[in-house]
PDB file of N, CA and C in Angstrom:
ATOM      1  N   UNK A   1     -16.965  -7.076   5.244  1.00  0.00           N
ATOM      2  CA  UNK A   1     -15.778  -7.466   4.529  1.00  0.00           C
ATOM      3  C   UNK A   1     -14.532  -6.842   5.145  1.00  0.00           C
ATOM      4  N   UNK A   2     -14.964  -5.752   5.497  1.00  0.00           N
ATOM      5  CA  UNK A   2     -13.428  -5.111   6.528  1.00  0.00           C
ATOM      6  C   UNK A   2     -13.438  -5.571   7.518  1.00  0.00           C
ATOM      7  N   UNK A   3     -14.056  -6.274   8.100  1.00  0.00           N
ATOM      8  CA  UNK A   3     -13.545  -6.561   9.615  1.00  0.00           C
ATOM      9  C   UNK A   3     -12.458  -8.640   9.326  1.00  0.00           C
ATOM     10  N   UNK A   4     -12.912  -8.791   8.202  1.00  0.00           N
ATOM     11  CA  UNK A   4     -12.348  -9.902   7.883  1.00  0.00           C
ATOM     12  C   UNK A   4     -11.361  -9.725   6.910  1.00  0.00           C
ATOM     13  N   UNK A   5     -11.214  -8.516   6.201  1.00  0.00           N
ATOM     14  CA  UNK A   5      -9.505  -8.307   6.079  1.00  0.00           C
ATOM     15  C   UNK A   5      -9.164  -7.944   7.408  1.00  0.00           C
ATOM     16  N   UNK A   6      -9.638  -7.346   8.027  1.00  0.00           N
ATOM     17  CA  UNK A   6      -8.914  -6.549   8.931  1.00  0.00           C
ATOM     18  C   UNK A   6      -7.727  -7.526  10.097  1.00  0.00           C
ATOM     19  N   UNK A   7      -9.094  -8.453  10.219  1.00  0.00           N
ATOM     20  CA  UNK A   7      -8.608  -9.525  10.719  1.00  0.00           C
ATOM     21  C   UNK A   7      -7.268 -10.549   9.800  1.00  0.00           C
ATOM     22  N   UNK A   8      -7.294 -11.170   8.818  1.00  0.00           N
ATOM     23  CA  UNK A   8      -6.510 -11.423   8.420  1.00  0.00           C
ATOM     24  C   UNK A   8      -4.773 -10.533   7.799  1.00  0.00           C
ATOM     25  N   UNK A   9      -5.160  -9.549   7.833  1.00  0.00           N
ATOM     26  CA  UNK A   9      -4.265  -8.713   7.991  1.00  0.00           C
ATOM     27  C   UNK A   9      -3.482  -8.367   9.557  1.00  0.00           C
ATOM     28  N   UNK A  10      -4.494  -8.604  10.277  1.00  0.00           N
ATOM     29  CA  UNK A  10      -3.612  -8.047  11.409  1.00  0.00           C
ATOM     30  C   UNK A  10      -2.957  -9.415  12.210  1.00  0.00           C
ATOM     31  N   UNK A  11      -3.673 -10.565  11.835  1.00  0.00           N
ATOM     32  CA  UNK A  11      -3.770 -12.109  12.882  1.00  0.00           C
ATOM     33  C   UNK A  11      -2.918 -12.817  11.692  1.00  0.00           C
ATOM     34  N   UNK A  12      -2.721 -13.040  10.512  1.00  0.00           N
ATOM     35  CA  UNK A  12      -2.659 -13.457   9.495  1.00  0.00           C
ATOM     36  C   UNK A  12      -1.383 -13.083   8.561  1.00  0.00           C
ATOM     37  N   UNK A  13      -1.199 -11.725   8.594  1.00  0.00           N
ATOM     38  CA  UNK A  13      -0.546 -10.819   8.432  1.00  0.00           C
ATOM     39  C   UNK A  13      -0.842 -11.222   6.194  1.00  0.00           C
ATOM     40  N   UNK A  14      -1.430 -11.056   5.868  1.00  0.00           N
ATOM     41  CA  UNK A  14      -2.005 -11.011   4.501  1.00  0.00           C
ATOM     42  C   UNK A  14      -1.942  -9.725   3.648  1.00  0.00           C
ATOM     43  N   UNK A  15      -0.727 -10.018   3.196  1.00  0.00           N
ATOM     44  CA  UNK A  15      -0.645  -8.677   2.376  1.00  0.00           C
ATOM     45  C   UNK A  15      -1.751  -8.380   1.280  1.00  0.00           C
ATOM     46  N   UNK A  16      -2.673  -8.849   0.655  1.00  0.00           N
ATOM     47  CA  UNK A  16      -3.724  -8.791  -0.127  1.00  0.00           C
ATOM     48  C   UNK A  16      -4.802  -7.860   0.501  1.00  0.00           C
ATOM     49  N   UNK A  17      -4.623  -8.843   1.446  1.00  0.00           N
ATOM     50  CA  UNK A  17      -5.955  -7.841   2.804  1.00  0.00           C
ATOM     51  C   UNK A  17      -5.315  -6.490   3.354  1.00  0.00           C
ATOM     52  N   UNK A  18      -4.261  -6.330   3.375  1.00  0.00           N
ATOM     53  CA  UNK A  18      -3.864  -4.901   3.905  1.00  0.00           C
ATOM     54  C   UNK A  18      -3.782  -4.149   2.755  1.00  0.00           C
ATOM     55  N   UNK A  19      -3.781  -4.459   2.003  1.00  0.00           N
ATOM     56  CA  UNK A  19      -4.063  -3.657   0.862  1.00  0.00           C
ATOM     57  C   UNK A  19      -5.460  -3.249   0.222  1.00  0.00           C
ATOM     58  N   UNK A  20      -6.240  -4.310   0.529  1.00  0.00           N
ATOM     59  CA  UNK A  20      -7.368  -3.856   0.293  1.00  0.00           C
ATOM     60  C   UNK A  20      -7.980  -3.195   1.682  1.00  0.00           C
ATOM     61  N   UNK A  21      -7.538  -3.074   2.704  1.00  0.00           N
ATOM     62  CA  UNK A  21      -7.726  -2.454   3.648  1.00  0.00           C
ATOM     63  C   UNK A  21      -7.381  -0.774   3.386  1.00  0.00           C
ATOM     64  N   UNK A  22      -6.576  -0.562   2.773  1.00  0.00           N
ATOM     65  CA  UNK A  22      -6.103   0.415   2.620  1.00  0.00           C
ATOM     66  C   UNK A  22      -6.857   1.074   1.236  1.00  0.00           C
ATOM     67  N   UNK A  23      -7.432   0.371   0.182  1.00  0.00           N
ATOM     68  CA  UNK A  23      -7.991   0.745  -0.450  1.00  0.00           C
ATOM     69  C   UNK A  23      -9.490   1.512   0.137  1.00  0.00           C
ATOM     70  N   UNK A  24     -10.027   0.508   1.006  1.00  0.00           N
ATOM     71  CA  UNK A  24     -11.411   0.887   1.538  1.00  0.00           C
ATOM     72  C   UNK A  24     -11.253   2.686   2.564  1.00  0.00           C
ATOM     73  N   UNK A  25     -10.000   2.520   2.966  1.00  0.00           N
ATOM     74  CA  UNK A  25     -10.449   4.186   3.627  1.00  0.00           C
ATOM     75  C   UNK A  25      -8.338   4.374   3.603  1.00  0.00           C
ATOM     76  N   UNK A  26      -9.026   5.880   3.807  1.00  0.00           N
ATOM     77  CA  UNK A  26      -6.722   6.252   4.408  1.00  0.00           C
ATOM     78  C   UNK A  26      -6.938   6.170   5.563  1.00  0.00           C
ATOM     79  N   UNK A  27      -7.708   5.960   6.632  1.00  0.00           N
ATOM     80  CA  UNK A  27      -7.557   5.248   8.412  1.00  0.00           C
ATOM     81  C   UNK A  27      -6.720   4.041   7.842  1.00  0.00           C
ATOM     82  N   UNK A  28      -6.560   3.451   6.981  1.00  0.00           N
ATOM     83  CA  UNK A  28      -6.009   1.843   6.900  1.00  0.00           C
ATOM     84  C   UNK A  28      -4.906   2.246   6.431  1.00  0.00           C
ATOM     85  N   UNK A  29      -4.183   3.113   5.542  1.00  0.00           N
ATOM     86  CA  UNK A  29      -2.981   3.378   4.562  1.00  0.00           C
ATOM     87  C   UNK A  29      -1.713   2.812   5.470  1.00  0.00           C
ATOM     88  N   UNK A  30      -1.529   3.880   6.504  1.00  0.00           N
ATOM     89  CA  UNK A  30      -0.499   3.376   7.956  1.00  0.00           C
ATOM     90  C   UNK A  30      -0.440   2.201   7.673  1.00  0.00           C
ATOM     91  N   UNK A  31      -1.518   1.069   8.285  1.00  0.00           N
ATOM     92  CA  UNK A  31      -1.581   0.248   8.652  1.00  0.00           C
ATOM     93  C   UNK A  31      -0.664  -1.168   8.046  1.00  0.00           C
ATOM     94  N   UNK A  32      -1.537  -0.611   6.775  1.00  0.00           N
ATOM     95  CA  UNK A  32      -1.227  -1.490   5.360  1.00  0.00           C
ATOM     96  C   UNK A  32       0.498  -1.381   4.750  1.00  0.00           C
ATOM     97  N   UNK A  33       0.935   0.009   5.259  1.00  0.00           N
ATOM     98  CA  UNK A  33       1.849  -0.200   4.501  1.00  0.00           C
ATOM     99  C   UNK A  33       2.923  -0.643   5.464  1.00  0.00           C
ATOM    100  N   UNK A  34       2.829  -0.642   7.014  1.00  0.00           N
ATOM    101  CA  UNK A  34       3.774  -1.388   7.811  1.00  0.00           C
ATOM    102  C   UNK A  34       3.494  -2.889   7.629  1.00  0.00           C
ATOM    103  N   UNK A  35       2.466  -3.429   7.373  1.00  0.00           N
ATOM    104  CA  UNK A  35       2.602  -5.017   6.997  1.00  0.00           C
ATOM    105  C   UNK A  35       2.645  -5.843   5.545  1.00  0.00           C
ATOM    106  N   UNK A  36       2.757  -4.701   4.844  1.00  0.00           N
ATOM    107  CA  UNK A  36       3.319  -4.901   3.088  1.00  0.00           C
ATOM    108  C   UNK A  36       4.551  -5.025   3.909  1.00  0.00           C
ATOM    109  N   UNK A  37       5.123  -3.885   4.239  1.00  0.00           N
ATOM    110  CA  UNK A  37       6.505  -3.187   4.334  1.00  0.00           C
ATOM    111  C   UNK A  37       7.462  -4.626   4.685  1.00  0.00           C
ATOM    112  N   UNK A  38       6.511  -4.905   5.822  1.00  0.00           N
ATOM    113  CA  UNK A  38       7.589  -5.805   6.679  1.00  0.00           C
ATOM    114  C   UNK A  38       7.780  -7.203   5.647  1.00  0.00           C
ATOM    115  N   UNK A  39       6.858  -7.692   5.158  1.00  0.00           N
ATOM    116  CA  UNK A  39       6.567  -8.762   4.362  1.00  0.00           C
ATOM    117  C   UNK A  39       7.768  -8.794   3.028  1.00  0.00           C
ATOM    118  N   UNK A  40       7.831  -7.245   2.599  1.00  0.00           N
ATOM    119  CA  UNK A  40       8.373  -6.949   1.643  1.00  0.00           C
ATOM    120  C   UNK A  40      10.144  -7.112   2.016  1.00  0.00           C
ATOM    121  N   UNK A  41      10.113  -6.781   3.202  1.00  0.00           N
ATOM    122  CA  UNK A  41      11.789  -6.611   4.114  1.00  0.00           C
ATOM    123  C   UNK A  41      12.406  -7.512   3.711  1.00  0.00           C
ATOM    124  N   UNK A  42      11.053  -8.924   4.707  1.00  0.00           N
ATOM    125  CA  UNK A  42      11.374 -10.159   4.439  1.00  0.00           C
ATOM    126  C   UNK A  42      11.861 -11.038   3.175  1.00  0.00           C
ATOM    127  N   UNK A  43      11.056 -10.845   2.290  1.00  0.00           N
ATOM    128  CA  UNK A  43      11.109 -11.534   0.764  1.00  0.00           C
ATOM    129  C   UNK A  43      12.315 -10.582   0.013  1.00  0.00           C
ATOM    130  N   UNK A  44      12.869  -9.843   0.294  1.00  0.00           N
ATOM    131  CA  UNK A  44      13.914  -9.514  -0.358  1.00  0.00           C
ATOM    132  C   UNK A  44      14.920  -9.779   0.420  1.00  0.00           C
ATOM    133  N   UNK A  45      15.104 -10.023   1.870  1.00  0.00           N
ATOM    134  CA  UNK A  45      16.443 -10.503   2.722  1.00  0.00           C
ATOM    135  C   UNK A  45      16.803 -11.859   2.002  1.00  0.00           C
ATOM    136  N   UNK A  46      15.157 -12.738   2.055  1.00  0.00           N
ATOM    137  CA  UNK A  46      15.170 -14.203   1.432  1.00  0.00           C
ATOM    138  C   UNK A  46      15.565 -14.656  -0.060  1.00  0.00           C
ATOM    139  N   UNK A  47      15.511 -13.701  -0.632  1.00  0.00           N
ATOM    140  CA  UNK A  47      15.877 -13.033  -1.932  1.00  0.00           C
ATOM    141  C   UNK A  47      17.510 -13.437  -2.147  1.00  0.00           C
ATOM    142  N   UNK A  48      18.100 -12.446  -1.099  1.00  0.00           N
ATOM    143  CA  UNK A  48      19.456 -12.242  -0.950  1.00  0.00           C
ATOM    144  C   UNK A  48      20.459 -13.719  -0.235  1.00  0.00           C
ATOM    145  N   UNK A  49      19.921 -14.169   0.102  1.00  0.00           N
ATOM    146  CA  UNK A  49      19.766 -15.815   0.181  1.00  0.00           C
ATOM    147  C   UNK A  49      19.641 -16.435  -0.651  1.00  0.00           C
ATOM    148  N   UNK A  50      19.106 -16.465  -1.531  1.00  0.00           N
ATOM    149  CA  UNK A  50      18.575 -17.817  -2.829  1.00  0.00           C
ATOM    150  C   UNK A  50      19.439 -17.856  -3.768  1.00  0.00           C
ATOM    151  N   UNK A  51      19.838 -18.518  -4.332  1.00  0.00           N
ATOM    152  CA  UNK A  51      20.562 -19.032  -5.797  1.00  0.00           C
ATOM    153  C   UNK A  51      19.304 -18.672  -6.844  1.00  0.00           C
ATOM    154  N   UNK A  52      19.635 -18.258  -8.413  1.00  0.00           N
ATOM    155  CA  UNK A  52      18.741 -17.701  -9.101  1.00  0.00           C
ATOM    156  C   UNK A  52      18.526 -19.100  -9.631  1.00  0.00           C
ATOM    157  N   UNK A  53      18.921 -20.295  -9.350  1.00  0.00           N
ATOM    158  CA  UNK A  53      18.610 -21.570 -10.299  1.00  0.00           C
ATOM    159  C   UNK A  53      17.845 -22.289  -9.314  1.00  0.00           C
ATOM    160  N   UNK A  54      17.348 -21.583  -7.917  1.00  0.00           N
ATOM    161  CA  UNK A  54      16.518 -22.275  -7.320  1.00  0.00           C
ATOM    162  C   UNK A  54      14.973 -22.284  -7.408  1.00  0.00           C
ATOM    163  N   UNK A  55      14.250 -22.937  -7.386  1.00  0.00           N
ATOM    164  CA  UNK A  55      12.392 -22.778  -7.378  1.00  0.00           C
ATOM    165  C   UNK A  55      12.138 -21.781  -6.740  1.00  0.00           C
ATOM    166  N   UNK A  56      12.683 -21.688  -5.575  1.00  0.00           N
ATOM    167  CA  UNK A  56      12.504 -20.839  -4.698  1.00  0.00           C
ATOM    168  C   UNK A  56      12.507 -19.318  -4.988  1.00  0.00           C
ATOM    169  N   UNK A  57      13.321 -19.225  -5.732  1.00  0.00           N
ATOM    170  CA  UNK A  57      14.338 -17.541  -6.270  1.00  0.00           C
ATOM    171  C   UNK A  57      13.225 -16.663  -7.023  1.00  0.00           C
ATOM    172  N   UNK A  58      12.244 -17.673  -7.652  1.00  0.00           N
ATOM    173  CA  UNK A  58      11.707 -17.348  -8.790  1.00  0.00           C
ATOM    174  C   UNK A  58      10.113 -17.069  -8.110  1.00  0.00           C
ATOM    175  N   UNK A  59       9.764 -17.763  -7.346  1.00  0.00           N
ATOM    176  CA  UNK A  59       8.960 -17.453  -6.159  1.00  0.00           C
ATOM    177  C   UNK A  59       8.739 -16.404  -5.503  1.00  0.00           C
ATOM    178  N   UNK A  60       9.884 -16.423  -4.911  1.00  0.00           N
ATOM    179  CA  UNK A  60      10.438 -15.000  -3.943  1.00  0.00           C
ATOM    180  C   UNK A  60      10.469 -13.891  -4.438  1.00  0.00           C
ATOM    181  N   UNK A  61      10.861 -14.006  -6.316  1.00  0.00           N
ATOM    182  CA  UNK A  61      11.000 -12.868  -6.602  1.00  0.00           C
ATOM    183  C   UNK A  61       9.756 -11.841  -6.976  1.00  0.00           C
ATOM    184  N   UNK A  62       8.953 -13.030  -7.469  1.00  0.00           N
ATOM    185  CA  UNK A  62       6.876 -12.652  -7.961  1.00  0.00           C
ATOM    186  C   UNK A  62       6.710 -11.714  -6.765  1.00  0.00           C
ATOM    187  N   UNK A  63       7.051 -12.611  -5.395  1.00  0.00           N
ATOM    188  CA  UNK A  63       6.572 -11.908  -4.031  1.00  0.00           C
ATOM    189  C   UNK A  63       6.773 -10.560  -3.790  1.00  0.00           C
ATOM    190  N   UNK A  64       8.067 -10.396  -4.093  1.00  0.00           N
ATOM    191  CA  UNK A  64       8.786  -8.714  -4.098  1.00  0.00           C
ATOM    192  C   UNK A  64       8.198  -7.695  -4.924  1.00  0.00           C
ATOM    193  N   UNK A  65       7.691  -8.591  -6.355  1.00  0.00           N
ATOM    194  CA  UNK A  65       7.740  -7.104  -7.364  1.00  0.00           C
ATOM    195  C   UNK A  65       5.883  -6.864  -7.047  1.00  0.00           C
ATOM    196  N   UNK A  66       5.881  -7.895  -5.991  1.00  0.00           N
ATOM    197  CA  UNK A  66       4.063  -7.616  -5.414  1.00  0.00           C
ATOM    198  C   UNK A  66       3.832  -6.807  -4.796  1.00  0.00           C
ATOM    199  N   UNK A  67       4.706  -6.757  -3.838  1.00  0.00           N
ATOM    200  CA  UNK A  67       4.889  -5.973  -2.415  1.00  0.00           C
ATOM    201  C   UNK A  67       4.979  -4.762  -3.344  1.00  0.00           C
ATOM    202  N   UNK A  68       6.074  -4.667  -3.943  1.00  0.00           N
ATOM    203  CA  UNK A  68       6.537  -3.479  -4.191  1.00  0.00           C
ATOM    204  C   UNK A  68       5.661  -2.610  -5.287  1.00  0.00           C
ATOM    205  N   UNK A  69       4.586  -3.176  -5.790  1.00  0.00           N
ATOM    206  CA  UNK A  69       4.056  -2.748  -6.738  1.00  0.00           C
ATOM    207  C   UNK A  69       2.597  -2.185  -5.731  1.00  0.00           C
ATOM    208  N   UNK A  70       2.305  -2.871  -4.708  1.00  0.00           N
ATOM    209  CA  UNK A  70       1.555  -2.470  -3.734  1.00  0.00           C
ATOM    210  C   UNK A  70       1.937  -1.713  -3.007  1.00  0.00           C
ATOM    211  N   UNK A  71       3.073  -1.398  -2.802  1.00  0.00           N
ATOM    212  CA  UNK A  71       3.559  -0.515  -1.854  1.00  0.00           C
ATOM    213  C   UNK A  71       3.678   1.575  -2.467  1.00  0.00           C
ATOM    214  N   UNK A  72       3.929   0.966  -4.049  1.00  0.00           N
ATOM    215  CA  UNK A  72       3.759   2.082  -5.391  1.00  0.00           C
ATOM    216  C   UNK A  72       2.237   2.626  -5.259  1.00  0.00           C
ATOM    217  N   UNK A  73       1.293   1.327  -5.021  1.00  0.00           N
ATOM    218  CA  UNK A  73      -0.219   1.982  -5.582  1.00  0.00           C
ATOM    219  C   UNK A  73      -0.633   2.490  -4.087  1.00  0.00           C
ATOM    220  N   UNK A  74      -0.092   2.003  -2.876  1.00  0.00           N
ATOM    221  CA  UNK A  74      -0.118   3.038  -1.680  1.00  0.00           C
ATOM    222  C   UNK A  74       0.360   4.231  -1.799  1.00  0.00           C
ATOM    223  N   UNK A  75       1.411   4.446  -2.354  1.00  0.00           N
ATOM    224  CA  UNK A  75       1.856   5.447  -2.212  1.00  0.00           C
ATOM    225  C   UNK A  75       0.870   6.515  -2.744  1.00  0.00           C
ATOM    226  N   UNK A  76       0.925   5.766  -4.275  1.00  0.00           N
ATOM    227  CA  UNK A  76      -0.063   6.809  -5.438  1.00  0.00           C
ATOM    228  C   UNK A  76      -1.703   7.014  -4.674  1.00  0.00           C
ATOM    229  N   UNK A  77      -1.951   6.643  -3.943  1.00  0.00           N
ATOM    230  CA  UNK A  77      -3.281   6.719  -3.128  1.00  0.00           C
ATOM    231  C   UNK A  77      -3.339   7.600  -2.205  1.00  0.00           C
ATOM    232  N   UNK A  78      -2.090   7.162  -1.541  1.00  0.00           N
ATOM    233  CA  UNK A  78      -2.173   8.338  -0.381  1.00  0.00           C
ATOM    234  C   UNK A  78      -1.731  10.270  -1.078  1.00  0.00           C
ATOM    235  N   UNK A  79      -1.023   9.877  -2.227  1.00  0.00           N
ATOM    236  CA  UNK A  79      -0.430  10.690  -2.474  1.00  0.00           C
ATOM    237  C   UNK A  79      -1.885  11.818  -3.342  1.00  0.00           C
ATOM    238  N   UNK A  80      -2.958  10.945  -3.938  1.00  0.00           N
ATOM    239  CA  UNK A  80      -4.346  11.722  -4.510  1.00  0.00           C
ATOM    240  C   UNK A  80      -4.766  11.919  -3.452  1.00  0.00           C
ATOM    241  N   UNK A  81      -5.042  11.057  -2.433  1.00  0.00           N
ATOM    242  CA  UNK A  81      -6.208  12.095  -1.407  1.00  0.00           C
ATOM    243  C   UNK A  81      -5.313  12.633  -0.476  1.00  0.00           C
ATOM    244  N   UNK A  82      -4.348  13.302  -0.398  1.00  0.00           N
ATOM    245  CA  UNK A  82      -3.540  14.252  -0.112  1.00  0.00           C
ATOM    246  C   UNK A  82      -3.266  15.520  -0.770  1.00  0.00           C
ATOM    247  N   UNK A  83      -3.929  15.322  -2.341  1.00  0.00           N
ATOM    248  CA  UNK A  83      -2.979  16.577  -3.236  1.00  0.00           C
ATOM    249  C   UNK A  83      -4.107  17.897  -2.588  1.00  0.00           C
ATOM    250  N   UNK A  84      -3.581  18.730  -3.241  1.00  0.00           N
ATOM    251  CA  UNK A  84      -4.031  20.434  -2.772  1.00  0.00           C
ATOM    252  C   UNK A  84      -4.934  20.796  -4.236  1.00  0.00           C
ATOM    253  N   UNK A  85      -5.868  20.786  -3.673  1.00  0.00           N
ATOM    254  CA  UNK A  85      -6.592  21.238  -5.433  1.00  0.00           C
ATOM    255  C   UNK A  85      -6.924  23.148  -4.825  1.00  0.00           C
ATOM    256  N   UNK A  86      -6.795  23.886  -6.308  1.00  0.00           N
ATOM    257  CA  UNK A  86      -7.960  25.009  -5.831  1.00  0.00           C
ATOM    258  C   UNK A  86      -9.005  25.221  -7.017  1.00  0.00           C
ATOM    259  N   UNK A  87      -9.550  26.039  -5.770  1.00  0.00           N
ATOM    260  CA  UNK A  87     -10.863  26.175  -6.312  1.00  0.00           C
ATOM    261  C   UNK A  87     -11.187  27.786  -6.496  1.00  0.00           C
ATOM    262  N   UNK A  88     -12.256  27.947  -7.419  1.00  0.00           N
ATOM    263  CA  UNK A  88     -12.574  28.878  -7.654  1.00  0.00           C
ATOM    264  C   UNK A  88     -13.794  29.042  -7.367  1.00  0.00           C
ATOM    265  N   UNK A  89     -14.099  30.464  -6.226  1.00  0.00           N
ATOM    266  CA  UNK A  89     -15.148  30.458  -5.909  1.00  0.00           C
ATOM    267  C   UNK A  89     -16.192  31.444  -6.719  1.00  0.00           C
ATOM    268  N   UNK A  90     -16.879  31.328  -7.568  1.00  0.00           N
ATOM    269  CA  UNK A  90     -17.699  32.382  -8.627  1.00  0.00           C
ATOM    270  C   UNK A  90     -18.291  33.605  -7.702  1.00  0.00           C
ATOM    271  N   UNK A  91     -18.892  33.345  -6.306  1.00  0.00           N
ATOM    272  CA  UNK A  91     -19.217  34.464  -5.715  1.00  0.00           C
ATOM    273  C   UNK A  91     -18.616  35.466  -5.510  1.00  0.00           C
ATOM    274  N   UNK A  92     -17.399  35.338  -5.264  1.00  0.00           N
ATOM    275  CA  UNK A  92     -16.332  36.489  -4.666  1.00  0.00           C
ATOM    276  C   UNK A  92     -15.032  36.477  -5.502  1.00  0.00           C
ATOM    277  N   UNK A  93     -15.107  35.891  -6.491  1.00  0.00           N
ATOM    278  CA  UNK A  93     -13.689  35.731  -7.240  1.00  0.00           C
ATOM    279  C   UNK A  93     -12.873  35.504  -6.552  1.00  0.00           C
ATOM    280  N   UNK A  94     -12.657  35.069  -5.500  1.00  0.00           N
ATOM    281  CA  UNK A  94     -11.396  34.342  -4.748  1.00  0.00           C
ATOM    282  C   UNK A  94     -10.590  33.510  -4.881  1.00  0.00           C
ATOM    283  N   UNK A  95      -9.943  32.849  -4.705  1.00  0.00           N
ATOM    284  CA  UNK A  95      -9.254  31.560  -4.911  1.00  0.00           C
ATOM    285  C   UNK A  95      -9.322  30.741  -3.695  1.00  0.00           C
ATOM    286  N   UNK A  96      -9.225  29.526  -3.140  1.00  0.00           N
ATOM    287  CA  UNK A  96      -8.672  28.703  -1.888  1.00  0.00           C
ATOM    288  C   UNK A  96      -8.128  27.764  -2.077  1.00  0.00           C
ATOM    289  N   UNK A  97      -7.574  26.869  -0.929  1.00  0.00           N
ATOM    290  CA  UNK A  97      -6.865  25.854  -1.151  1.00  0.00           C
ATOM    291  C   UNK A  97      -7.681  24.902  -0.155  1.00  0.00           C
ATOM    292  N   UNK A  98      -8.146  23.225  -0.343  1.00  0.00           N
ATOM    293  CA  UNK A  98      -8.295  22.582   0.209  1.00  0.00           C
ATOM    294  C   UNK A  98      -7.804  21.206  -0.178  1.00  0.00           C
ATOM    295  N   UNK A  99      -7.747  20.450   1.468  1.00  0.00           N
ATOM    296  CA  UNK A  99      -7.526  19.236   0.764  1.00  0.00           C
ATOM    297  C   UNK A  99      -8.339  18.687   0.765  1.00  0.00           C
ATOM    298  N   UNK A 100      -8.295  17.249   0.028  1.00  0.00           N
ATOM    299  CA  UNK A 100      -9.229  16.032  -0.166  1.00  0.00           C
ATOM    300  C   UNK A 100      -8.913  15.568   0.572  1.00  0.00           C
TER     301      UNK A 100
END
């Protein structure tokens, strides 16, 4: 299944698939969030273009609060398997710090 987001994400440029790319490991997070990102650039330049009484406007706009709501749950992803937990070690009463 990853090699066929992977593919449609990278050939395709499928923001669904880079996101679920990014769900499956943080090797993908990078990846995913330069082709949300760019997608996202786009649909809000196109945005800035549209009349709000057009089909289009209302379209464009679903697209944005997608991106951007994907671009939030990247963040919040990268941002858990990044945090600093400690631990307590019972043998030695110590403390440490590692990451996830």
């Amino acid at each position: 299944m990853q090699i066929a987001d992977f593919f449609r994400a990278s050939v395709l440029n499928s923001s669904d698939s880079a996101f679920r790319l990014a769900l499956y490991s943080d090797e993908n997070i990078n990846f995913s969030r330069k082709i949300i990102s760019a997608k996202n650039k786009n649909a809000h330049a196109k945005l800035a273009k549209l009349e709000s009484k057009e089909f289009n406007f209302h379209y464009t706009l679903m697209k944005t609060k997608k991106y951007d709501a994907f671009l939030m749950m990247i963040d919040y992803i990268e941002m858990k398997n990044s945090a600093v937990a400690v631990l307590n070690n019972k043998n030695n009463n110590s403390w440490g710090f590692y990451n996830n």
